[in-house]
N, C-alpha and C. Protein backbone atom coordinates (compact mmCIF):
# COMPACT_ATOMS: atom_id res chain seq x y z
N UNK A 1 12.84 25.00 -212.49
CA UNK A 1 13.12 26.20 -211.74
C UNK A 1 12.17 26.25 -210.55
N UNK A 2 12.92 26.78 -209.29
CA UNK A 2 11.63 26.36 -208.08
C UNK A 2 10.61 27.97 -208.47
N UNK A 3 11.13 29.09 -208.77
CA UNK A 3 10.20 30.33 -208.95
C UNK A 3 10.63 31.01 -209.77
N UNK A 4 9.76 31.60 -210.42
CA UNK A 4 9.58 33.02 -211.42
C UNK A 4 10.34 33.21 -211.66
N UNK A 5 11.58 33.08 -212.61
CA UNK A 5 12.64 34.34 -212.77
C UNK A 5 12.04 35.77 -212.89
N UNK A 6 12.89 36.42 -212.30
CA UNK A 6 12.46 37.97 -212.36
C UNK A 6 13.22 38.45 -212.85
N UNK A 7 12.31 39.72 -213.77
CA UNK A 7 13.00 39.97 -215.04
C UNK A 7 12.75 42.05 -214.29
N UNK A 8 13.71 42.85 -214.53
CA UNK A 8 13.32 44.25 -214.36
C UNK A 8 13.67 44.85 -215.88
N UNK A 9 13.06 45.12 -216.63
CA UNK A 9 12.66 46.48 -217.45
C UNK A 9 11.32 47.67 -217.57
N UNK A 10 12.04 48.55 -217.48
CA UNK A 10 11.15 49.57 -217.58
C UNK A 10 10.10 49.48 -218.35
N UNK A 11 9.12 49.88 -217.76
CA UNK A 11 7.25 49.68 -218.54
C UNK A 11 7.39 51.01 -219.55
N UNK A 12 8.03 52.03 -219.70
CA UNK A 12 8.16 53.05 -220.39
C UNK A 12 9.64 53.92 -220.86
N UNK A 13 9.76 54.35 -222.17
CA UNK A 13 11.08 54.53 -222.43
C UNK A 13 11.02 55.36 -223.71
N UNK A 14 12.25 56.22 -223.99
CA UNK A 14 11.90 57.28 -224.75
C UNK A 14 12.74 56.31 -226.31
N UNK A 15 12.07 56.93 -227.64
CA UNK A 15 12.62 56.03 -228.50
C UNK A 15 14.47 56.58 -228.97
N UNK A 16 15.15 55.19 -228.63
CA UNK A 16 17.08 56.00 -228.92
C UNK A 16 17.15 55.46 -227.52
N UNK A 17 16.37 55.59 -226.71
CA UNK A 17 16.94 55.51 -225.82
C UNK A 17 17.93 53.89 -224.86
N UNK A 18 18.86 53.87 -224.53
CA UNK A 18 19.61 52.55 -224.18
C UNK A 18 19.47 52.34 -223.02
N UNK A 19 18.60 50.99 -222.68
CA UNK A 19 17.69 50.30 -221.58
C UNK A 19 18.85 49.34 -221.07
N UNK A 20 18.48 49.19 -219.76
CA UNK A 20 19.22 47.95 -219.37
C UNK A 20 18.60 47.35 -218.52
N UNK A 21 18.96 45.55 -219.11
CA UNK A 21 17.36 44.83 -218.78
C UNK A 21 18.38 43.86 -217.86
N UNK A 22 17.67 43.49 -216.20
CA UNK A 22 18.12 42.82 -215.57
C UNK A 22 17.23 41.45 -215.13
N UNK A 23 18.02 39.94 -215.14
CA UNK A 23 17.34 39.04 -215.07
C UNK A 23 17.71 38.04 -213.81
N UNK A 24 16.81 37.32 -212.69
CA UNK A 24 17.29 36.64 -211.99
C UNK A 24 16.73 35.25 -212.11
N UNK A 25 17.20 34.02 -212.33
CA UNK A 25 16.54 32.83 -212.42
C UNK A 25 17.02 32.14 -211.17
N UNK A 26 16.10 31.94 -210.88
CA UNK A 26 16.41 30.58 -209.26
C UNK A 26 16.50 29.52 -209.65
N UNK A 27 17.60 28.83 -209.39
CA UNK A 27 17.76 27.44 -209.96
C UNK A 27 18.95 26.89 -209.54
N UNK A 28 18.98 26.12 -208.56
CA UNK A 28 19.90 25.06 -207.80
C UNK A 28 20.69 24.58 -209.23
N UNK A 29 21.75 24.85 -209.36
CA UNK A 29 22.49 24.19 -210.73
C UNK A 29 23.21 22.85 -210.00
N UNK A 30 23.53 21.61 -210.59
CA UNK A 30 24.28 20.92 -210.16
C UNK A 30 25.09 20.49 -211.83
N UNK A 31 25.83 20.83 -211.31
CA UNK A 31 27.56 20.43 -211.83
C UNK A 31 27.64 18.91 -212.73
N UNK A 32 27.14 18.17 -212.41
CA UNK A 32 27.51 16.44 -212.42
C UNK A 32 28.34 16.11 -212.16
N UNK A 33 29.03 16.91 -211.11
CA UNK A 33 30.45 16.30 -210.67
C UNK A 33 30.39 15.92 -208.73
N UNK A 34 28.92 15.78 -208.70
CA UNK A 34 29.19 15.52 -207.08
C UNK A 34 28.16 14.71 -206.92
N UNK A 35 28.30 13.37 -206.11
CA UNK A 35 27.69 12.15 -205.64
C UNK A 35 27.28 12.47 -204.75
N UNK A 36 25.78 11.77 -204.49
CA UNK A 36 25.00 11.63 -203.43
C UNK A 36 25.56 10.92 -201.75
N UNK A 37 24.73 10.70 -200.79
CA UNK A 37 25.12 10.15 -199.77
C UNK A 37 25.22 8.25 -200.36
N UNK A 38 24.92 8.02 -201.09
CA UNK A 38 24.98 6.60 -201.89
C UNK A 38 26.12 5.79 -202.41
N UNK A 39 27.18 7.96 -202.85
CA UNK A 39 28.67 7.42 -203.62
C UNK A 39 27.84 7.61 -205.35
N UNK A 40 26.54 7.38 -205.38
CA UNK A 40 26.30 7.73 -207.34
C UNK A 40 26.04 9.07 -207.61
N UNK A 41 26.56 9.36 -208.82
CA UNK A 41 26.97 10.35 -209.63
C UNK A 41 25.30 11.42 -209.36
N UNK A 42 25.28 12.48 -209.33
CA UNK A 42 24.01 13.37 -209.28
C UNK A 42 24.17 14.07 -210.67
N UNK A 43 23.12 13.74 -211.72
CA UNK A 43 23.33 14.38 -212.54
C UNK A 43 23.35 15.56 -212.66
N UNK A 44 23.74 16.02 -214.05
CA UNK A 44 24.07 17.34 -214.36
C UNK A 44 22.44 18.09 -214.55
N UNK A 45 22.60 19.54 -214.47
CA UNK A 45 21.54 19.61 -214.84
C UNK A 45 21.71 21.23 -214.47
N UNK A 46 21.33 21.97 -214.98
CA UNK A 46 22.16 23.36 -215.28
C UNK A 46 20.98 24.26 -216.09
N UNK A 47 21.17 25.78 -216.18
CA UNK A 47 20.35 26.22 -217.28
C UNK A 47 21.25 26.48 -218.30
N UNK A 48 21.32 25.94 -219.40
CA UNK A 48 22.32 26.13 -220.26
C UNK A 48 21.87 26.87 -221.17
N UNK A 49 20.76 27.75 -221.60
CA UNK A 49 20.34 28.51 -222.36
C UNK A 49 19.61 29.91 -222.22
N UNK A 50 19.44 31.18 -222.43
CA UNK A 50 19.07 32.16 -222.10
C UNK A 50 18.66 33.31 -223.22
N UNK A 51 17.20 33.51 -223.45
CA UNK A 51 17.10 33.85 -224.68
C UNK A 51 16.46 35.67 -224.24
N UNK A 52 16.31 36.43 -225.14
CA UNK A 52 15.58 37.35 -225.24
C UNK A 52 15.00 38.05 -226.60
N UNK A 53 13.78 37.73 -226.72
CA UNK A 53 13.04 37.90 -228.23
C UNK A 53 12.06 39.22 -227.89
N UNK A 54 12.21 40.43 -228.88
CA UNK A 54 10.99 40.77 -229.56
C UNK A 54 10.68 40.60 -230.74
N UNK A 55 9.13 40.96 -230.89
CA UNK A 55 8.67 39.84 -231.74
C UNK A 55 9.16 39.60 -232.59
N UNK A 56 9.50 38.42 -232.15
CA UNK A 56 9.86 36.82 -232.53
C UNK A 56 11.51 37.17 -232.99
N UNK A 57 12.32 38.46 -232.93
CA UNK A 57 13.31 38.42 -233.43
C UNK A 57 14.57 38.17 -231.64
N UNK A 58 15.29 37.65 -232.12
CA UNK A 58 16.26 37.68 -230.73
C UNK A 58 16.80 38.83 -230.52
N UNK A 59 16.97 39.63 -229.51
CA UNK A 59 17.76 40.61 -229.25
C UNK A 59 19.12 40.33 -228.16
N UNK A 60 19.27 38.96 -227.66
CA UNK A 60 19.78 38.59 -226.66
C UNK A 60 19.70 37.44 -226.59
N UNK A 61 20.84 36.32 -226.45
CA UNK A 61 20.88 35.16 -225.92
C UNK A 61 22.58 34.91 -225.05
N UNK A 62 22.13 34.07 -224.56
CA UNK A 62 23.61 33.38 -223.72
C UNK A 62 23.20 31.88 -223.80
N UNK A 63 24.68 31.25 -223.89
CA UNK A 63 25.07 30.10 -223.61
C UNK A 63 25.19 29.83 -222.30
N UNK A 64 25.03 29.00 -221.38
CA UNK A 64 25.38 29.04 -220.22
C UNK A 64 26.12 27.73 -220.26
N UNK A 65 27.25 27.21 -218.64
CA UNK A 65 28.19 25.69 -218.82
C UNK A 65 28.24 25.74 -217.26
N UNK A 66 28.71 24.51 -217.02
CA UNK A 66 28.25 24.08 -215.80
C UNK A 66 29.35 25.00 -214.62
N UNK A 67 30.31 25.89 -215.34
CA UNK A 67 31.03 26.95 -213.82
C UNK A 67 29.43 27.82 -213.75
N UNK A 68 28.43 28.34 -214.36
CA UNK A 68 27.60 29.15 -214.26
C UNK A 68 26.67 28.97 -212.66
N UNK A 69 27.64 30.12 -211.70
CA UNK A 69 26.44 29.96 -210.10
C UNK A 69 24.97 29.48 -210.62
N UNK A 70 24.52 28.93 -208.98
CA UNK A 70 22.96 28.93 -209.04
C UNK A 70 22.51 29.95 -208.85
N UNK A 71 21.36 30.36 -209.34
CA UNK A 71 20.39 31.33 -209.51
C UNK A 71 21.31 32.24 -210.52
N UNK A 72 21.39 31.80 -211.55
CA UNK A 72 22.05 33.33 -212.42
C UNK A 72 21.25 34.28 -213.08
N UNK A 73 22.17 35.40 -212.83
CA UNK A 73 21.83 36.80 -212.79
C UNK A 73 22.61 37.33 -214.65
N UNK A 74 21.60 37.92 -214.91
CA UNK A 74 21.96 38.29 -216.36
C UNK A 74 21.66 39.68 -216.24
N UNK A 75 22.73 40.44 -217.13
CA UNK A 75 22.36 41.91 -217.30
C UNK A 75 22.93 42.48 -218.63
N UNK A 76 22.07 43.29 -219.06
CA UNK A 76 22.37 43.04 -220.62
C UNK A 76 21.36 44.54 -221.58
N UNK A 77 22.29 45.53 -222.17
CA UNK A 77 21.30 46.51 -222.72
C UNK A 77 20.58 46.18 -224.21
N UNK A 78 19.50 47.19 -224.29
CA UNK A 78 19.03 47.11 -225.60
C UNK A 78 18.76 48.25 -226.10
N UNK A 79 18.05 48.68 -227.39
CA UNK A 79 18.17 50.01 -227.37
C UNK A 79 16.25 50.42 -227.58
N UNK A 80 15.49 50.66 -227.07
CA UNK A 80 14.74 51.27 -227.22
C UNK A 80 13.75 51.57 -228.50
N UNK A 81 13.21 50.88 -229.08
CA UNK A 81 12.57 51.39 -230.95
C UNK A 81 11.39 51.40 -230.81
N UNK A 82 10.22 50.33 -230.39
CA UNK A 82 8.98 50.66 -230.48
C UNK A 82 8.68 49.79 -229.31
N UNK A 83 7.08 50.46 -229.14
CA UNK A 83 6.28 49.49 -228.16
C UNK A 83 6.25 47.88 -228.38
N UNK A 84 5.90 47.21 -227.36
CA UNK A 84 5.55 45.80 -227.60
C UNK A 84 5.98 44.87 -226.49
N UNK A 85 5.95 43.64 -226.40
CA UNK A 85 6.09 42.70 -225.17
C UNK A 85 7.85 42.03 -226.03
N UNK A 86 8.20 41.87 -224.88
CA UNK A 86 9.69 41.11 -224.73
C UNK A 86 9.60 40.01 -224.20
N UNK A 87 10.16 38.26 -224.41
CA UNK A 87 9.93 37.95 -223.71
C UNK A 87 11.23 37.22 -223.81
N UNK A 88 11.59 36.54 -221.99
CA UNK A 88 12.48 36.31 -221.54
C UNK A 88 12.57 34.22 -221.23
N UNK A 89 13.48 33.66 -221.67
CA UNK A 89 13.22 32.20 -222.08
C UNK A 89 14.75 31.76 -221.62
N UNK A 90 14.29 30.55 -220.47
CA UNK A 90 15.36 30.16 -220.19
C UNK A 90 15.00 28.48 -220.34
N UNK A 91 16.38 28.00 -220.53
CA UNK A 91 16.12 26.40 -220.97
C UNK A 91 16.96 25.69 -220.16
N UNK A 92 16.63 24.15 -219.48
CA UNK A 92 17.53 23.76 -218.76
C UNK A 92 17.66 22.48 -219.15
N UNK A 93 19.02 21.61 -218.66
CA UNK A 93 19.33 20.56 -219.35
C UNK A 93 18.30 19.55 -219.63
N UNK A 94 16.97 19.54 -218.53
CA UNK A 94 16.17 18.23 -219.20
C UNK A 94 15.15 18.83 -219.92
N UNK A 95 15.40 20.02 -220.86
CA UNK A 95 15.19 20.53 -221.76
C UNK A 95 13.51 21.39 -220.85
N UNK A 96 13.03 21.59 -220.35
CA UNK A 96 12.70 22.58 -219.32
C UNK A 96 12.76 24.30 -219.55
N UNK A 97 11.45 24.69 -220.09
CA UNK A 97 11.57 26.18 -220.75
C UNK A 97 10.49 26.67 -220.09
N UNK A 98 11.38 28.15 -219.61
CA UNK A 98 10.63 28.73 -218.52
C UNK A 98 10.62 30.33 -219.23
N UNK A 99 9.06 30.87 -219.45
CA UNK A 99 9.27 32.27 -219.90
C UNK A 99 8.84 33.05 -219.10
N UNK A 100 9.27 34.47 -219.23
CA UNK A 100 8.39 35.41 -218.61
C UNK A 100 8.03 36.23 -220.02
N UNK A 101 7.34 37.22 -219.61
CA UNK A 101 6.70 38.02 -220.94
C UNK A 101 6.77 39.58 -220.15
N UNK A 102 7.66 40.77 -221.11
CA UNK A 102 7.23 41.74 -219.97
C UNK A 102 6.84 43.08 -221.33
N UNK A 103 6.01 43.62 -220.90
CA UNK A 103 5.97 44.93 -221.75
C UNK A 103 6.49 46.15 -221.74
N UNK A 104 6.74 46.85 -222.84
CA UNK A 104 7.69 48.08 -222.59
C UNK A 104 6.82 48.95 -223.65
N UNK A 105 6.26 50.37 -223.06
CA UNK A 105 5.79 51.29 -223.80
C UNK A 105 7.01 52.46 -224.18
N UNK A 106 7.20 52.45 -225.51
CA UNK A 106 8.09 53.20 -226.38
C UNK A 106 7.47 54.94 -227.15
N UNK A 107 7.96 56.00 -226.39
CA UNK A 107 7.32 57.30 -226.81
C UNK A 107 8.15 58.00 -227.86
């Protein structure tokens, strides 16, 4: 990934309450379906995985396949229960795992 995915959830949230967590990953996807100036094949290479854990349980994942634009954008609710860090995990075909970590205070 060339930078940071950026992840937006709220640093604070009432408990019940239904959050919605938005994610952007930068990442040139290529297809494996288009050749260089050479005529050889450019491999594939894609983020094909997209996770979201608190602790340690998943609350969120996606599959991703090679129609998926570059830089994809994920948006996706959760519901609000207690304090603690979330963190956000994306995986790419040459197996390439990129996290962020974000915290959310629960009243």
């Amino acid at each position: 990934m060339a930078k940071k995915p950026r992840v937006k959830l709220p640093k604070k949230a009432k408990a019940g309450d239904m959050i919605q967590v938005k994610t952007l990953a930068s990442h040139n996807m290529e297809t494996g379906n288009r050749k260089d100036k050479k005529g050889n094949k450019i491999p594939r290479l894609i983020l094909n995985k997209f996770a979201c854990t608190f602790k340690g349980a998943e609350v969120f994942s996606a599959d991703m396949h090679p129609s998926v634009s570059a830089n994809p954008y994920i948006s996706f609710f959760i519901t609000a229960k207690e304090s603690g860090t979330y963190e956000f995990t994306w995986t790419d075909d040459n197996g390439k795992v990129t996290t962020v970590s974000n915290d959310m205070a629960v009243s």
